[in-house]
N, C-alpha and C. Protein backbone atom coordinates (compact mmCIF):
# COMPACT_ATOMS: atom_id res chain seq x y z
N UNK A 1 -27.26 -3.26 -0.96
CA UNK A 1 -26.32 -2.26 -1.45
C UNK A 1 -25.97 -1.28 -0.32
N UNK A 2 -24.27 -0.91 -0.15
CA UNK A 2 -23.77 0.06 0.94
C UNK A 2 -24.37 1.49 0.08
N UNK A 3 -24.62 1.93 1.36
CA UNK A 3 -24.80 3.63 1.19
C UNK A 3 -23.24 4.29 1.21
N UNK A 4 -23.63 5.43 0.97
CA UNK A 4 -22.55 6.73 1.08
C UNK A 4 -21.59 6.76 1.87
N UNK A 5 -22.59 6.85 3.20
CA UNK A 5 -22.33 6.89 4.79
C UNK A 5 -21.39 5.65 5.50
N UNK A 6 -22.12 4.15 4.64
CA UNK A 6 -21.28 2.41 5.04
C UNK A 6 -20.04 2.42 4.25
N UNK A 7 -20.04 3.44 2.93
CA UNK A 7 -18.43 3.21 1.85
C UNK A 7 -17.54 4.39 2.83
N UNK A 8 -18.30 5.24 3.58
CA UNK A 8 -17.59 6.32 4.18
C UNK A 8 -16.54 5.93 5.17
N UNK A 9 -17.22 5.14 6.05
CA UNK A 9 -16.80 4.14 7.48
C UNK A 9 -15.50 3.50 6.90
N UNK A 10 -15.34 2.66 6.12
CA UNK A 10 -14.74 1.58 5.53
C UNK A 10 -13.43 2.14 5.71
N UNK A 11 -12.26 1.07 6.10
CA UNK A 11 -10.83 1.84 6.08
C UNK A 11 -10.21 1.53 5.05
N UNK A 12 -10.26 2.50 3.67
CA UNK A 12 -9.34 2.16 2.32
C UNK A 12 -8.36 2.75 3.02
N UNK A 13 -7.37 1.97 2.56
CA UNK A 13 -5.67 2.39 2.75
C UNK A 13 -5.50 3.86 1.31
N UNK A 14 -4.65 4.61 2.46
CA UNK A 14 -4.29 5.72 2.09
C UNK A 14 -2.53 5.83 1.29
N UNK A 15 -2.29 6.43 0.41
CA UNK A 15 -1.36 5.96 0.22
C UNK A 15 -0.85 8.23 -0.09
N UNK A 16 0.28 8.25 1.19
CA UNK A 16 0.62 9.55 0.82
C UNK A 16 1.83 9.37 0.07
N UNK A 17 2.26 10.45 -0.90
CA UNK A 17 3.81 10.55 -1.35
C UNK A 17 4.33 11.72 -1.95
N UNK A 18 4.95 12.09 -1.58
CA UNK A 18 5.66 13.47 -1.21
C UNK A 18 5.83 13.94 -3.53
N UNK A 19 5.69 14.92 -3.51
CA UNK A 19 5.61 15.63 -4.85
C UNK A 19 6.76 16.18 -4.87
N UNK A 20 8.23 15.27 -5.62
CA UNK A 20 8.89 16.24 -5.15
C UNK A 20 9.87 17.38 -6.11
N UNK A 21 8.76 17.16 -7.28
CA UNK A 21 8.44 18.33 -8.58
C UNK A 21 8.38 19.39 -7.86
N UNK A 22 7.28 19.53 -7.53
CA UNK A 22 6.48 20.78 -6.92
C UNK A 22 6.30 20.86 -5.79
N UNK A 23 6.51 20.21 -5.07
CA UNK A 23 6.44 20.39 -3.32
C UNK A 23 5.19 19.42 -3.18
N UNK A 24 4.87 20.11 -1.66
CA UNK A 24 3.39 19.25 -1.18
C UNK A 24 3.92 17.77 -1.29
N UNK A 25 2.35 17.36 -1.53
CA UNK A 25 2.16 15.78 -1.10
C UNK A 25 0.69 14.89 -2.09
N UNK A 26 0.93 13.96 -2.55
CA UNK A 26 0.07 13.84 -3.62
C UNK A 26 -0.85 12.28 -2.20
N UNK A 27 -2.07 12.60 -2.92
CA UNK A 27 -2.73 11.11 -1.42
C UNK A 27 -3.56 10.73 -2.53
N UNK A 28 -3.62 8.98 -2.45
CA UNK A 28 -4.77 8.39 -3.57
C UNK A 28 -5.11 7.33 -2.38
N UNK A 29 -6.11 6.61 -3.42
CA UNK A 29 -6.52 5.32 -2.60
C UNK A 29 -6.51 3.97 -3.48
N UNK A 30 -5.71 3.34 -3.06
CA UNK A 30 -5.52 2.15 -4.20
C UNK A 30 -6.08 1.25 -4.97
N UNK A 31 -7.68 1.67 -3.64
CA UNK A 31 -8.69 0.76 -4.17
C UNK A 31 -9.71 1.44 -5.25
N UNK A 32 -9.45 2.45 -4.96
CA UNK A 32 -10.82 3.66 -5.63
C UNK A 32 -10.08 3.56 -6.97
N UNK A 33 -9.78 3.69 -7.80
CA UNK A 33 -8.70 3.99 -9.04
C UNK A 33 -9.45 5.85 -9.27
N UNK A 34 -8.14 6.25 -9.16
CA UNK A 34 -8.67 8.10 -10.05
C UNK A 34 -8.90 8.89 -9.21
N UNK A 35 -8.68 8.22 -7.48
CA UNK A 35 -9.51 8.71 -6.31
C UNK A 35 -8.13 9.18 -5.73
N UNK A 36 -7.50 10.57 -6.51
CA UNK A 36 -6.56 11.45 -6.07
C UNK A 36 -6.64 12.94 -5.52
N UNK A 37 -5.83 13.37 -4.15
CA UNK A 37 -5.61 14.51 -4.05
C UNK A 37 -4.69 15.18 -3.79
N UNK A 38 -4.73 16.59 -4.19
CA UNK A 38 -3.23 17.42 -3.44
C UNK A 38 -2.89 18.21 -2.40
N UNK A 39 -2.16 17.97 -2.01
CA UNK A 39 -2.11 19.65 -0.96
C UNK A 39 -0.81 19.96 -0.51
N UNK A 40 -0.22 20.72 -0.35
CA UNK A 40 0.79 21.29 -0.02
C UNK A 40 1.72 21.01 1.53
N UNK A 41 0.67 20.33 2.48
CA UNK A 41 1.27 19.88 3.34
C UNK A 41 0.38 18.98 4.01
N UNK A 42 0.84 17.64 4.39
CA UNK A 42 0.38 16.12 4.70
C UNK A 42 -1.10 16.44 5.27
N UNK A 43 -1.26 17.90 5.92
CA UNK A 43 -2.52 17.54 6.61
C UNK A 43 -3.65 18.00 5.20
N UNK A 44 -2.96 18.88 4.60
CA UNK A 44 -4.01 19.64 3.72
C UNK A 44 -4.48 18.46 2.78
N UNK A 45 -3.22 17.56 2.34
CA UNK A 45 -3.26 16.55 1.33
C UNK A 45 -4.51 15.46 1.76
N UNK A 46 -4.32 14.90 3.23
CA UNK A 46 -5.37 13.99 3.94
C UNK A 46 -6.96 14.69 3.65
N UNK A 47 -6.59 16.21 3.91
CA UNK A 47 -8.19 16.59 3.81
C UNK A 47 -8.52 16.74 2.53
N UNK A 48 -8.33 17.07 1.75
CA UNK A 48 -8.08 17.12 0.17
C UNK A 48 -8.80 15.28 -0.66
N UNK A 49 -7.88 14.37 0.44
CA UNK A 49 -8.04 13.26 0.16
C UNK A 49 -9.89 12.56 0.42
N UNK A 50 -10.01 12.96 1.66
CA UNK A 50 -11.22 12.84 2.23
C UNK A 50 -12.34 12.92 1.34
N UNK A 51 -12.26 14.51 0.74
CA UNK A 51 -12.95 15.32 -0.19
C UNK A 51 -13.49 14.50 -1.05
N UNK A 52 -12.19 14.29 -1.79
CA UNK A 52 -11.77 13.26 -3.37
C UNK A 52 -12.93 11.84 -2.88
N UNK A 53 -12.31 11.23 -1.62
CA UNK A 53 -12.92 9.84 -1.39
C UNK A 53 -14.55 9.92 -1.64
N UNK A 54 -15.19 11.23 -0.66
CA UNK A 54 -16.29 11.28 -1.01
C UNK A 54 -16.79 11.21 -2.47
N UNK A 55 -16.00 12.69 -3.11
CA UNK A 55 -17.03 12.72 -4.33
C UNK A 55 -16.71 11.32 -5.36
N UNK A 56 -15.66 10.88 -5.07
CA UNK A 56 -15.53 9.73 -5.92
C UNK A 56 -16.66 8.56 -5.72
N UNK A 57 -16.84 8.35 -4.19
CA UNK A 57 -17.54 7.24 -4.13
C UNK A 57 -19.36 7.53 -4.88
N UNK A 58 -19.36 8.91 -4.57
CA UNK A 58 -21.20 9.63 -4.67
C UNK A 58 -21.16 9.55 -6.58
N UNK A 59 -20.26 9.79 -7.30
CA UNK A 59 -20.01 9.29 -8.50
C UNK A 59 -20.41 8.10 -8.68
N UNK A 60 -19.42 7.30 -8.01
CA UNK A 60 -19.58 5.64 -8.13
C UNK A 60 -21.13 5.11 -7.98
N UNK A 61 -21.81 5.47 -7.07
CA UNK A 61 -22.64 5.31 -6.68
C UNK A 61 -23.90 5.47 -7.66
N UNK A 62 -23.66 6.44 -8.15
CA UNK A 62 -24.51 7.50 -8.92
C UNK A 62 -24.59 6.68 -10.14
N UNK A 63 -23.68 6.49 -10.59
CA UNK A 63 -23.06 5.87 -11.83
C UNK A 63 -23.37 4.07 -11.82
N UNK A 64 -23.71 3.45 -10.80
CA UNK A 64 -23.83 2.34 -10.73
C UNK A 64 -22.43 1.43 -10.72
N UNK A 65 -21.28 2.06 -11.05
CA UNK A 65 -20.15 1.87 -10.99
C UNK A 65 -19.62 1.08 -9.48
N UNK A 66 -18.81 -0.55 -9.89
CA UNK A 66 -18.73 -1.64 -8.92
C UNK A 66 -17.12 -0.69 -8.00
N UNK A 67 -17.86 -0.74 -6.58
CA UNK A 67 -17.06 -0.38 -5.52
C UNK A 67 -15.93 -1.05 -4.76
N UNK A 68 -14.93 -1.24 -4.99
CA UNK A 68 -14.15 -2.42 -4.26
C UNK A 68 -14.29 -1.91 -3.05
N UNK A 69 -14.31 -2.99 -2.20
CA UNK A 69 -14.15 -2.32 -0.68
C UNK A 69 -12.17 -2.94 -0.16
N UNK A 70 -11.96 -2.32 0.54
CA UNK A 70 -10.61 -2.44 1.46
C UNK A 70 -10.26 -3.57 1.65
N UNK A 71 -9.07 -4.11 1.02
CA UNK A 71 -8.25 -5.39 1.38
C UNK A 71 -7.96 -5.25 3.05
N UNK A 72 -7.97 -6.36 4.03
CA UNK A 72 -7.42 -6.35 5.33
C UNK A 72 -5.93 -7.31 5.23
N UNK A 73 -5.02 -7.06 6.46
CA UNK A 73 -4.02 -7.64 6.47
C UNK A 73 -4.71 -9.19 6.75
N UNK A 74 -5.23 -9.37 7.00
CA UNK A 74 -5.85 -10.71 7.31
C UNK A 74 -6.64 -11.75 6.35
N UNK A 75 -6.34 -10.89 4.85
CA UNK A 75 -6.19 -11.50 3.31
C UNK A 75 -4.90 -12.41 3.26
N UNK A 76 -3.84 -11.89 4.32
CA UNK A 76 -2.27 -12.67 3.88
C UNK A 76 -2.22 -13.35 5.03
N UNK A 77 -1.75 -14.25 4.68
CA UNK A 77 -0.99 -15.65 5.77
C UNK A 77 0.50 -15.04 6.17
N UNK A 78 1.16 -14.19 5.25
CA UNK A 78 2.61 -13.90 6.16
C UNK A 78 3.52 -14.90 5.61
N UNK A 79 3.20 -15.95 4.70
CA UNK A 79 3.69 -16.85 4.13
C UNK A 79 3.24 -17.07 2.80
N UNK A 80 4.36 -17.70 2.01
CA UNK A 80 4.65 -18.38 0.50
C UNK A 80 5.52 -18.93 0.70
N UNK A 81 5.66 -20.06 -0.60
CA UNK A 81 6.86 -20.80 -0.53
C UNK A 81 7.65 -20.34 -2.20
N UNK A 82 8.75 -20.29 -1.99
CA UNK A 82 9.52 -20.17 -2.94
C UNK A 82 10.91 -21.02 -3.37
N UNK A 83 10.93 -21.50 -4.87
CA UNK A 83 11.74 -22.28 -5.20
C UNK A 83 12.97 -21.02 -5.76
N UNK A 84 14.36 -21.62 -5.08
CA UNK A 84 15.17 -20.98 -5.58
C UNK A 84 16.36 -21.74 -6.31
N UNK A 85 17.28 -21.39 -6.73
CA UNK A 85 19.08 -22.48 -7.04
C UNK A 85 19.04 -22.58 -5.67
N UNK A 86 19.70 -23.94 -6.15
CA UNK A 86 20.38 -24.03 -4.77
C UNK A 86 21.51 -23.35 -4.15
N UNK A 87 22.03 -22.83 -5.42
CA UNK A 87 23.60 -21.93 -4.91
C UNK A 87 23.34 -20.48 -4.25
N UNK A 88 21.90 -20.26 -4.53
CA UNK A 88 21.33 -18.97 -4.06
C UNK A 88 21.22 -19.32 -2.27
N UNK A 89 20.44 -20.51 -1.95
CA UNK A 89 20.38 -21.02 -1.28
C UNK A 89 21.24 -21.06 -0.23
N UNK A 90 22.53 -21.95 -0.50
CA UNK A 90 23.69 -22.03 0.11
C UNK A 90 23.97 -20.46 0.33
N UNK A 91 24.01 -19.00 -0.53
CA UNK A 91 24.48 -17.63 -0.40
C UNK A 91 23.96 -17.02 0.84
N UNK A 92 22.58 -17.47 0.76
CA UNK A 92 21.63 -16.83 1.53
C UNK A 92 21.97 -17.39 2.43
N UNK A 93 22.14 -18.59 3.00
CA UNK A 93 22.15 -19.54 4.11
C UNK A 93 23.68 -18.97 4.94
N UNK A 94 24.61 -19.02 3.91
CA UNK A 94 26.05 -18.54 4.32
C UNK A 94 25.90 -16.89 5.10
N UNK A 95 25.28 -15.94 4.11
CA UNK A 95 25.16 -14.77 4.50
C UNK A 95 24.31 -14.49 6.04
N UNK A 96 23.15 -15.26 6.38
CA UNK A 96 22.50 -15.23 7.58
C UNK A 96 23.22 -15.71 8.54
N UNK A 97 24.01 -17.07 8.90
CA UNK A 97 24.52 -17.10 9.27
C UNK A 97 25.80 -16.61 9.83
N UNK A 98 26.47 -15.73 8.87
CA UNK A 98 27.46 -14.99 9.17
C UNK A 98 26.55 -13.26 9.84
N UNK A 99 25.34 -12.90 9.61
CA UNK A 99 24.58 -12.28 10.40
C UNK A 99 24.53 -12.60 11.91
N UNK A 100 24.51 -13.89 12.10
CA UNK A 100 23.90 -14.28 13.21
C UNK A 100 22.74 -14.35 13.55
N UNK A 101 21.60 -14.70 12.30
CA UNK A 101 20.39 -14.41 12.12
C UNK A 101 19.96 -15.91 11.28
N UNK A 102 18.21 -16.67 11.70
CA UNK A 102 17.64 -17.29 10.91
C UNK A 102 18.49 -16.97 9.30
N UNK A 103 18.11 -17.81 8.30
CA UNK A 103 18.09 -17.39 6.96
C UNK A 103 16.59 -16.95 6.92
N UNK A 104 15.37 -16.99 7.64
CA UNK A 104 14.13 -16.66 7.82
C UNK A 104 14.13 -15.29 7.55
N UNK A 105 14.49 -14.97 8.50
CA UNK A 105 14.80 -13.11 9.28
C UNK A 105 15.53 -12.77 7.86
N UNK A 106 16.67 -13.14 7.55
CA UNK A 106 17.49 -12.74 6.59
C UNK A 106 16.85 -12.52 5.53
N UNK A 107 16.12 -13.26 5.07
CA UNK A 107 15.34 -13.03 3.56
C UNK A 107 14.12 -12.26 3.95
N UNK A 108 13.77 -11.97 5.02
CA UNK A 108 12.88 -10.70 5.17
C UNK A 108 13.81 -9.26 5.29
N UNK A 109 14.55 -9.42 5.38
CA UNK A 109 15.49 -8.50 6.12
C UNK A 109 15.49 -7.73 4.39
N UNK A 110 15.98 -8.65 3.71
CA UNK A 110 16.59 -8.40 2.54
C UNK A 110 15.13 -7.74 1.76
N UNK A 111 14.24 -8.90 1.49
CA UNK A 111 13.00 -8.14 1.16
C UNK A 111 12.70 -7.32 1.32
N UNK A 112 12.21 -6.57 2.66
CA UNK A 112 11.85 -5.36 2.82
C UNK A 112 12.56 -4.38 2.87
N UNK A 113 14.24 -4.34 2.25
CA UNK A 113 14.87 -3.64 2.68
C UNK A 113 14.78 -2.79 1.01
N UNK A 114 14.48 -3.79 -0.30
CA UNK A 114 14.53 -4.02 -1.51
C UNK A 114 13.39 -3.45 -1.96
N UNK A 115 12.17 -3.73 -1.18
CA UNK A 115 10.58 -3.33 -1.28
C UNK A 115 11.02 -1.94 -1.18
N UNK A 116 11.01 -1.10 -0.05
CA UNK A 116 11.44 0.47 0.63
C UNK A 116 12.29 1.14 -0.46
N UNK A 117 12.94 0.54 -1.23
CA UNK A 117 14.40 1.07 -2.20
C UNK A 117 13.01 1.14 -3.20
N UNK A 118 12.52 -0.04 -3.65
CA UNK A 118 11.63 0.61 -5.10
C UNK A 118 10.16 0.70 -5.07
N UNK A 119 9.64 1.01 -3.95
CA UNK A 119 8.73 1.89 -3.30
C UNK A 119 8.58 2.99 -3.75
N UNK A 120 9.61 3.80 -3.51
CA UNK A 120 9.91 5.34 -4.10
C UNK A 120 9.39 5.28 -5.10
């Protein structure tokens, strides 16, 4: 079993996002669930966050409560395959090309451009 100190080390992804009710900046951790903080400006929010990470984990701990540890990018291959129409196909294929771009690039292009829009 990790101690305090080994869940402390660990890099959970931070996830900041701007409050924009009330100002400031709200920071959780995606893996912790409930493991939220606030602060009024990105640095206060990070330290705020820190705080939270601790007492959440010394809870967890306490509690016997199961700890996820941190997904790495090196969980994903960077690849899937996906079945589409074919007329989508041909759109996509037409549209990259008239880019001057893979249809590869293009359907990332498009993805992440779609991800960032409903992100927010």
């Amino acid at each position: 079993m990790k101690t305090l100190d080994d869940y402390m080390q660990l890099n959970y992804r931070m996830e900041i996002v701007e409050n924009a009710d009330k100002g400031g900046f709200v920071v959780s951790y995606p893996e912790l669930p409930g493991c939220i903080a606030y602060g009024q400006t990105i640095e206060s929010a990070v330290a705020g966050a820190l705080d939270a990470k601790k007492a959440w984990l010394v809870n967890a701990i306490a509690n016997g409560t199961e700890i996820s540890e941190p997904d790495s990018l090196e969980d994903y291959s960077g690849q899937f395959k996906l079945r589409i129409p074919r007329s989508l196909h041909r759109s996509l294929s037409e549209h990259s090309r008239r880019e001057g771009i893979s249809m590869n690039q293009y359907c990332v292009y498009l993805l992440s451009k779609n991800d960032a829009v409903n992100f927010k």
